[in-house]
Structure formats: structure tokens, C-alpha cells
C-alpha atoms as a PDB file:
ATOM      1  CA  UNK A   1      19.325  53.652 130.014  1.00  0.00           C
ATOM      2  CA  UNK A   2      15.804  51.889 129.746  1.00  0.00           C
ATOM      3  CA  UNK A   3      12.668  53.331 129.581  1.00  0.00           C
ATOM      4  CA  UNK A   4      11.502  52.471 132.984  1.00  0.00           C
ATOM      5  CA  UNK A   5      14.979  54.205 134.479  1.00  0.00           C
ATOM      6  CA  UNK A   6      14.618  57.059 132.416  1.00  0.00           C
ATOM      7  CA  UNK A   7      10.766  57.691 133.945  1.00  0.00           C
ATOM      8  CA  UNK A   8      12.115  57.486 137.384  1.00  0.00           C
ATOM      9  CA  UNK A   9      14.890  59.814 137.263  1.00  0.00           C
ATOM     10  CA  UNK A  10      12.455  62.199 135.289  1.00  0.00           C
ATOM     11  CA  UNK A  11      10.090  61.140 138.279  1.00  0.00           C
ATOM     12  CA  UNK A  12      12.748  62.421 141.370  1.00  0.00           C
ATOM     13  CA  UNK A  13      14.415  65.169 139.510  1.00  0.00           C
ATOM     14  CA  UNK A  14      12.649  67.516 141.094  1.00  0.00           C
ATOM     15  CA  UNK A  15      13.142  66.406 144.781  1.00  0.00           C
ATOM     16  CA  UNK A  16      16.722  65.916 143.407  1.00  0.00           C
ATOM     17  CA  UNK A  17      17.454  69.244 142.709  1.00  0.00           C
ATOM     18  CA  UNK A  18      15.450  70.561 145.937  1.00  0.00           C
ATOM     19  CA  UNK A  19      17.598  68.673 148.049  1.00  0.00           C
ATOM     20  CA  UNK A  20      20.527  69.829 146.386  1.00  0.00           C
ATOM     21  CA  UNK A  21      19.327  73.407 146.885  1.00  0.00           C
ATOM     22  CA  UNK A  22      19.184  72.508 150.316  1.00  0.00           C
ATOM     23  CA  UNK A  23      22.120  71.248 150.585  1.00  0.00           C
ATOM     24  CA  UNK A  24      23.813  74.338 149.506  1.00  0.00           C
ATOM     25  CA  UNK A  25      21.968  76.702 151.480  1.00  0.00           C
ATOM     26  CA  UNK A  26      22.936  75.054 154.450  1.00  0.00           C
ATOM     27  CA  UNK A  27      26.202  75.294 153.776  1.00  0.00           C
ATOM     28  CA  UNK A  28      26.700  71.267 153.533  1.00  0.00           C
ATOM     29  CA  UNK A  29      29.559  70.161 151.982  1.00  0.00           C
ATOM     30  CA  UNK A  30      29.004  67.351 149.272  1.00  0.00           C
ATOM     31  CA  UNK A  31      31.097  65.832 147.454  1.00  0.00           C
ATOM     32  CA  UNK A  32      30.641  64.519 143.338  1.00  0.00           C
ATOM     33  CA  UNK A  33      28.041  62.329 142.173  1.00  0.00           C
ATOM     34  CA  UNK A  34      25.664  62.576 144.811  1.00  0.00           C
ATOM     35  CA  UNK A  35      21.903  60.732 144.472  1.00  0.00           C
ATOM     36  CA  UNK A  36      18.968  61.543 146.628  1.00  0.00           C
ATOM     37  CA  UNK A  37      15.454  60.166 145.893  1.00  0.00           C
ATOM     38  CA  UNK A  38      12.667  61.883 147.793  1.00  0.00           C
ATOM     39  CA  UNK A  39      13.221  64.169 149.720  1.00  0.00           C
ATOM     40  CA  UNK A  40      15.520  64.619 152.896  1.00  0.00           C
ATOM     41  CA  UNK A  41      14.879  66.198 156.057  1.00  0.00           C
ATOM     42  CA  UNK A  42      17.900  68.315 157.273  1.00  0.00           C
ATOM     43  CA  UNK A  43      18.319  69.979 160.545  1.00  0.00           C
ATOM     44  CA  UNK A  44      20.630  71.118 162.833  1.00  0.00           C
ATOM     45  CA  UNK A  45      23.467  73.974 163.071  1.00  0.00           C
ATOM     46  CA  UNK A  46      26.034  71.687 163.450  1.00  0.00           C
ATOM     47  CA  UNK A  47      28.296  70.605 160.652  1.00  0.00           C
ATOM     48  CA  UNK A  48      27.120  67.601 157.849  1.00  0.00           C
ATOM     49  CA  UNK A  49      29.844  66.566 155.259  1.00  0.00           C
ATOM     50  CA  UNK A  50      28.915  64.305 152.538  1.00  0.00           C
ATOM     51  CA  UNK A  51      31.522  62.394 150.491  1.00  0.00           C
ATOM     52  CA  UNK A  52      31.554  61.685 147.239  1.00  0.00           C
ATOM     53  CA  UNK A  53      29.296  58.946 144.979  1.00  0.00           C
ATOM     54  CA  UNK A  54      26.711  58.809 147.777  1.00  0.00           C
ATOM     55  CA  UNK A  55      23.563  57.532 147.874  1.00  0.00           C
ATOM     56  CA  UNK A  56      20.503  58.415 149.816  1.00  0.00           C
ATOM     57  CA  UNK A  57      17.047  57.285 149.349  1.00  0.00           C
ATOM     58  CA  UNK A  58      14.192  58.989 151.365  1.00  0.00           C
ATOM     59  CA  UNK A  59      10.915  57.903 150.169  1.00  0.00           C
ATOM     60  CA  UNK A  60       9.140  54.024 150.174  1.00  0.00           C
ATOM     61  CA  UNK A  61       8.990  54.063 145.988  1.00  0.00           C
ATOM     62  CA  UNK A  62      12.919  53.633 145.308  1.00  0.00           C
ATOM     63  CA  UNK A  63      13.499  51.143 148.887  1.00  0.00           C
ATOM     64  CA  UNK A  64       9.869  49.959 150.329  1.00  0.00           C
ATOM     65  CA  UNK A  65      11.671  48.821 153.276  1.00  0.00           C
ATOM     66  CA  UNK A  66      11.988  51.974 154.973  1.00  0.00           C
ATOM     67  CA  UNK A  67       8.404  52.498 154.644  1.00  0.00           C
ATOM     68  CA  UNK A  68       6.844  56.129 154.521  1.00  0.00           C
ATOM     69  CA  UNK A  69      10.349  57.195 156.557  1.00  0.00           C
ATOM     70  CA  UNK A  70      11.872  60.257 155.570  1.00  0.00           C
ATOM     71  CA  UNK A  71      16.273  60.090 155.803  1.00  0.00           C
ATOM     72  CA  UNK A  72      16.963  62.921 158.856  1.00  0.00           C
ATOM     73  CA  UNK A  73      20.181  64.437 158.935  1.00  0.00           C
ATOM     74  CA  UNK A  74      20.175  66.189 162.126  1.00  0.00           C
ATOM     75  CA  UNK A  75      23.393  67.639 163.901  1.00  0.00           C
ATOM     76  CA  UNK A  76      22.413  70.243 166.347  1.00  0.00           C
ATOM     77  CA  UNK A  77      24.458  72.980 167.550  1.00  0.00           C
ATOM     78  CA  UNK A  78      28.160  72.131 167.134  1.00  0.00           C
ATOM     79  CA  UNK A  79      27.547  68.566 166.328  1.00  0.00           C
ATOM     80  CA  UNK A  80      29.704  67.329 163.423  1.00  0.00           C
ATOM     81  CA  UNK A  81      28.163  64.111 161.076  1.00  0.00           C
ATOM     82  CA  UNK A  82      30.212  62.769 158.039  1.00  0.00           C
ATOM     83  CA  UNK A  83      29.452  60.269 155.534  1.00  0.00           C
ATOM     84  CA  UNK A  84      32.378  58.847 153.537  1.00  0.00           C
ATOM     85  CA  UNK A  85      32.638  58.004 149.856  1.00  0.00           C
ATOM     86  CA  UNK A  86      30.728  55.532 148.004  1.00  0.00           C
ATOM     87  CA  UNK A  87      28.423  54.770 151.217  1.00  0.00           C
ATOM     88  CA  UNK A  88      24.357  54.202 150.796  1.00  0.00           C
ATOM     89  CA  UNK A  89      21.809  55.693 152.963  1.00  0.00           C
ATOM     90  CA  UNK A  90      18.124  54.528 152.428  1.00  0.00           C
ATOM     91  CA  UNK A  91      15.462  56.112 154.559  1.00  0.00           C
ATOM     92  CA  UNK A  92      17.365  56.198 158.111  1.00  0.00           C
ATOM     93  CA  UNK A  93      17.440  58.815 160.651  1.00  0.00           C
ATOM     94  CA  UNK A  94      20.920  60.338 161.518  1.00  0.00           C
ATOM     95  CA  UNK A  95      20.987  62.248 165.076  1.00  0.00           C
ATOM     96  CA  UNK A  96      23.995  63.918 166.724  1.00  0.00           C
ATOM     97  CA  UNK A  97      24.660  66.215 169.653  1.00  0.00           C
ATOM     98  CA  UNK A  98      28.361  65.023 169.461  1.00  0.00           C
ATOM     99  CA  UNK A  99      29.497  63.074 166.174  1.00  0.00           C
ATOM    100  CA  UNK A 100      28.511  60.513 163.772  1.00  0.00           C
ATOM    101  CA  UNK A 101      31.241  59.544 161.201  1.00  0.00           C
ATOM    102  CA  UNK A 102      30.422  56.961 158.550  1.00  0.00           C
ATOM    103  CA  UNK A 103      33.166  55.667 156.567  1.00  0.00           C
ATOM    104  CA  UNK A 104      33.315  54.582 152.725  1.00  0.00           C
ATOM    105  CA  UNK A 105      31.454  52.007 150.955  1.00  0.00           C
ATOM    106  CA  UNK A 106      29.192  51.862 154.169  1.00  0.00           C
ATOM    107  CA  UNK A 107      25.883  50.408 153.722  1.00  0.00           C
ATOM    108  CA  UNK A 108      22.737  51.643 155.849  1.00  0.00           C
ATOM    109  CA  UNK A 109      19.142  49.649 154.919  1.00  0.00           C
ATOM    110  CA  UNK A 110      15.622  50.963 155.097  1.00  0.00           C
ATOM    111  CA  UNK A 111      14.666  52.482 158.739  1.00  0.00           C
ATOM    112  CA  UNK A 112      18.116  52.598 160.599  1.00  0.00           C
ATOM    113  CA  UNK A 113      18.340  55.063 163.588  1.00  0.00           C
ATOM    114  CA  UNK A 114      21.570  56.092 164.386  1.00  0.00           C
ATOM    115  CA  UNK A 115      21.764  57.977 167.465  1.00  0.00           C
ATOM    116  CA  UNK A 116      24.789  59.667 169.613  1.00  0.00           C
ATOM    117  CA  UNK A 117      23.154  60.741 172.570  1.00  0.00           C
ATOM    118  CA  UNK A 118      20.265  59.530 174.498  1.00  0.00           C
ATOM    119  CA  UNK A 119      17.774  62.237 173.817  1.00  0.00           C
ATOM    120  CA  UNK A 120      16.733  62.779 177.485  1.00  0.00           C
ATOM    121  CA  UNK A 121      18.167  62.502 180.963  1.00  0.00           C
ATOM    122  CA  UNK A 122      18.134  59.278 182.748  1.00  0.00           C
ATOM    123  CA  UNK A 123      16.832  61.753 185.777  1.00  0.00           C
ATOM    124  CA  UNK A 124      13.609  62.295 186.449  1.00  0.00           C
ATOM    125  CA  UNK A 125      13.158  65.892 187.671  1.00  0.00           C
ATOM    126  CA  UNK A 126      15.787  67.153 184.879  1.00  0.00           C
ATOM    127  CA  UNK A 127      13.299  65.390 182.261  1.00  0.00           C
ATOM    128  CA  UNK A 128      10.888  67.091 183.514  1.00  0.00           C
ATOM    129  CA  UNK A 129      12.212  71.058 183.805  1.00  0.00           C
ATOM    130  CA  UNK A 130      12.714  73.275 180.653  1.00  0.00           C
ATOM    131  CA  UNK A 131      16.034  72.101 179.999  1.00  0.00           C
ATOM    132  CA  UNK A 132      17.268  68.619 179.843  1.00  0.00           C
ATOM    133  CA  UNK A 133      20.552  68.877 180.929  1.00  0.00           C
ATOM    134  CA  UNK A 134      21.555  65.833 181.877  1.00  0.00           C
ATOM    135  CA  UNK A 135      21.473  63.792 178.527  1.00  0.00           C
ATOM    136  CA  UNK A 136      24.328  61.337 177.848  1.00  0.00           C
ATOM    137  CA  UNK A 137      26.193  61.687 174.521  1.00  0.00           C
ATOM    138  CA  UNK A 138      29.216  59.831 173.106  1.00  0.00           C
ATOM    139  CA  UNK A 139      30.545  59.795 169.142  1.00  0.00           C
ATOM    140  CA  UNK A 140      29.662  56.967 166.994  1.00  0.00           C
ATOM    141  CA  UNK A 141      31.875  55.286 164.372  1.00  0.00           C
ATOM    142  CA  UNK A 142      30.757  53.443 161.417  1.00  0.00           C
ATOM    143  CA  UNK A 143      33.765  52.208 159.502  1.00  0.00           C
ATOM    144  CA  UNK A 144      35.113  51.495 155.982  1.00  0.00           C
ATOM    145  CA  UNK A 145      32.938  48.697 154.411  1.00  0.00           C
ATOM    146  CA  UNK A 146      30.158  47.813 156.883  1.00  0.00           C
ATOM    147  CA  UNK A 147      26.918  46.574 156.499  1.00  0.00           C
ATOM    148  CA  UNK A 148      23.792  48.165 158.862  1.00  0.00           C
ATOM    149  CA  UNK A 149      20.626  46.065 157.818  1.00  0.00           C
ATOM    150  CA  UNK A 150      17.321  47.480 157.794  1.00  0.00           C
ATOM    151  CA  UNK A 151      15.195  48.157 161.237  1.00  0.00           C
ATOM    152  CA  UNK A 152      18.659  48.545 163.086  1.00  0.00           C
ATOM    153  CA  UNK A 153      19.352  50.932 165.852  1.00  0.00           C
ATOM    154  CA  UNK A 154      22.708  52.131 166.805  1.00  0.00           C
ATOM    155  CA  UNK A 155      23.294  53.750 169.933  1.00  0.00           C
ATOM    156  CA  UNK A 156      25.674  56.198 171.540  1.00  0.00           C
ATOM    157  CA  UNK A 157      29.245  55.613 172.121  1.00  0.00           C
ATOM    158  CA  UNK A 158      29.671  52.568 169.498  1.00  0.00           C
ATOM    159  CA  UNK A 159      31.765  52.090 166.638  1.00  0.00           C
ATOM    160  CA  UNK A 160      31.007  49.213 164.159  1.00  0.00           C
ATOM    161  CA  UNK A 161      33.921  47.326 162.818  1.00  0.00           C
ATOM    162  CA  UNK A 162      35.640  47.322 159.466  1.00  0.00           C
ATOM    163  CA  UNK A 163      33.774  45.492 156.942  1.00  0.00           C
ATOM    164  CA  UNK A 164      31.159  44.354 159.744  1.00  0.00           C
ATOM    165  CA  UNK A 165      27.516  43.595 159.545  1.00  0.00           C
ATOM    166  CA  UNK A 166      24.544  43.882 161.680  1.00  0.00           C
ATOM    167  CA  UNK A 167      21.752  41.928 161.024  1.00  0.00           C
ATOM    168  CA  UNK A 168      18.227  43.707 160.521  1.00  0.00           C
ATOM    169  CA  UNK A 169      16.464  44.422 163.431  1.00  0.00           C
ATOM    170  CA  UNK A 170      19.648  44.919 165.673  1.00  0.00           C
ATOM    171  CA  UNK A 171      19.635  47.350 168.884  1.00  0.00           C
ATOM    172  CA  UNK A 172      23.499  47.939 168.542  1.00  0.00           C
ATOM    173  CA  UNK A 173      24.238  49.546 172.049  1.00  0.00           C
ATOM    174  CA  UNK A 174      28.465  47.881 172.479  1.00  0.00           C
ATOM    175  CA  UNK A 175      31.225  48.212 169.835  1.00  0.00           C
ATOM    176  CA  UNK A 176      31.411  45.425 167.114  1.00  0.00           C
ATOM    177  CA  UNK A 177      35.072  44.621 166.175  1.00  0.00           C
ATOM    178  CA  UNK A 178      36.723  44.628 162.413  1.00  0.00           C
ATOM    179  CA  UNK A 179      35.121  41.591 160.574  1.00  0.00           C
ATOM    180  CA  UNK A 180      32.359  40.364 162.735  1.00  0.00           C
ATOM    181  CA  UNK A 181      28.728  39.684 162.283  1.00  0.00           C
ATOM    182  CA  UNK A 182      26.239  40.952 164.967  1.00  0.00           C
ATOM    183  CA  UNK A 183      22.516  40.545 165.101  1.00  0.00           C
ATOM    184  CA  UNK A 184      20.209  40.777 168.006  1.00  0.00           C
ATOM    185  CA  UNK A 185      18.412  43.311 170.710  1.00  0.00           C
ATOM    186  CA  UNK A 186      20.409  43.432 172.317  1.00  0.00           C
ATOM    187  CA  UNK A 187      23.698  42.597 169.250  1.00  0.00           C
ATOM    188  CA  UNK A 188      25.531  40.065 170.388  1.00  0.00           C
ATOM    189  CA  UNK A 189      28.580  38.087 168.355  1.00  0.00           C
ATOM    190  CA  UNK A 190      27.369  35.489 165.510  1.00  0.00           C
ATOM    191  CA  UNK A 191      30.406  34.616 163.767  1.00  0.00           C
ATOM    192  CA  UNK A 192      33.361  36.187 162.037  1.00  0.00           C
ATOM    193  CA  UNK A 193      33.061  37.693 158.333  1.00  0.00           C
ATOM    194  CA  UNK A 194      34.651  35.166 155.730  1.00  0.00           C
END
């Protein structure tokens, strides 16, 4: 290990081993060989599984283009999110009422919202009373081997292909098939993945 390397992990150990504390307390299941950098914002009473050899960056110094975002892991109440093996995570906001599962070797770039449910009620005078209960939810999929670039938002309801990618800036709000490439607000079809 070089000298630079060995100053940065001396440099995020700390937020390292908070998160990990964290982790535990909440009663998060992780698997082996987990990285954070920075530190990760975790809420929610719903369940968050984390598979094994992940990676997830939460601060501008290790992946500048997320910016000054912090990663969210947020299930509330019974929500469930899971993020498969080998999959990477940099400064991206996670969000379920109903379910987020991420499959392995899953990329996610700097800034990516990924969002189950629509936050709010499409109605007016339920927005407005004390409880919303008229917000839309549906389970999003993330498959084995995609690719989510940076500055991409994924809606309710969608699953992204095997081995797909979404080009940066996306607003992903339809399900991409296995072994496509999507870009576009709204993401619409480019061409199949060689």
C-alpha cells in the first residue's frame, strides 16, 4: 500500500468504524469486507441488509461527483432495502416505504436518488392534512451487474435490467430490460449492451 493510500484510510478510519457502530446498533445486517468513507446517514425501522464486499462512499473527498451529498439509507416502518454482493454505492440517497433490492456487482455513481414511493399524495387536500395517506409506492429492482450513472433518479415501481446502464442524469420512471442502455428525462432506449 502507498503512502498516499495509507493517509486516507488513516484519514476515514474513524467515520469507518462509526458507521460500523451504527450499523450494528441498528441491527443491520452486513455482510464481510464492507467499506464506507464518510459518514452515512441511516434511518428508518424497516429492515437494511448489506451484502458482502460493498462499497459506499458518503463524502465529496473519496468521489467529488456526489458533491457535499451524504449516502441515506432510509427504510421506514416495515420497509425492507437490500444491497447485494460486490455492488458500489457513492453518495446516493436510498428511500423505501415498500422495497428496494439491489443485486451484485451493481454500480450506483455520485448523487443517485432511488426512490419507491412518491413521497406525497397526488391529492391536494390529503397533502395538505396531518397525514398523507394517499402516497403511491411500488418495489424497485436493480439487478445483477447494472450500471446507475451519476445525477440519476429512479422512481417507483421500476426494475433495471441485468447488466443494464443508465446514463448520468437519467429520470428512470419505466422498467429497462436485461442488456439495454437508457439515458434521458425522461429514459428512453439507446441501444443494446454489447
Amino acid at each position: 500500500m502507498g503512502l498516499k493510500r495509507t493517509i486516507i484510510a488513516i484519514k476515514w478510519f474513524p467515520s469507518h468504524v462509526i458507521n460500523l457502530l451504527t450499523l450494528r446498533l441498528r441491527k443491520i445486517n452486513c455482510g464481510k469486507g464492507l467499506s464506507t468513507h464518510g459518514t452515512l446517514f441511516v434511518r428508518g425501522t424497516g429492515t437494511i441488509s448489506i451484502g458482502e464486499n460493498v462499497s459506499i462512499t458518503s463524502c465529496r473527498e473519496t468521489n467529488p461527483i456526489g458533491g457535499d451529498v451524504k449516502t441515506i439509507l432510509f427504510a421506514k416502518n416495515n420497509a425492507t432495502i437490500t444491497i447485494g454482493d460486490n455492488t458500489g454505492i457513492s453518495n446516493s440517497a436510498l428511500v423505501a416505504v415498500d422495497s428496494i433490492a439491489i443485486g451484485n456487482n451493481v454500480l450506483i455513481g455520485g448523487n443517485c436518488k432511488i426512490y419507491d414511493n412518491d413521497f406525497h399524495s397526488l391529492d391536494f387536500n390529503e397533502r395538505m392534512g396531518t397525514v398523507d395517506l394517499g402516497v403511491k409506492h411500488a418495489p424497485v429492482v436493480i439487478k445483477d451487474g447494472a450500471f446507475i450513472g451519476a445525477h440519476t433518479i429512479v422512481l417507483k415501481g421500476v426494475t433495471i435490467g441485468e447488466r443494464s446502464i443508465v446514463g448520468a442524469g437519467s429520470v428512470v420512471a419505466r422498467s429497462i430490460p436485461d442488456y439495454e442502455i437508457w439515458a434521458g428525462n425522461p429514459a428512453k432506449f439507446i441501444k443494446k449492451v454489447e
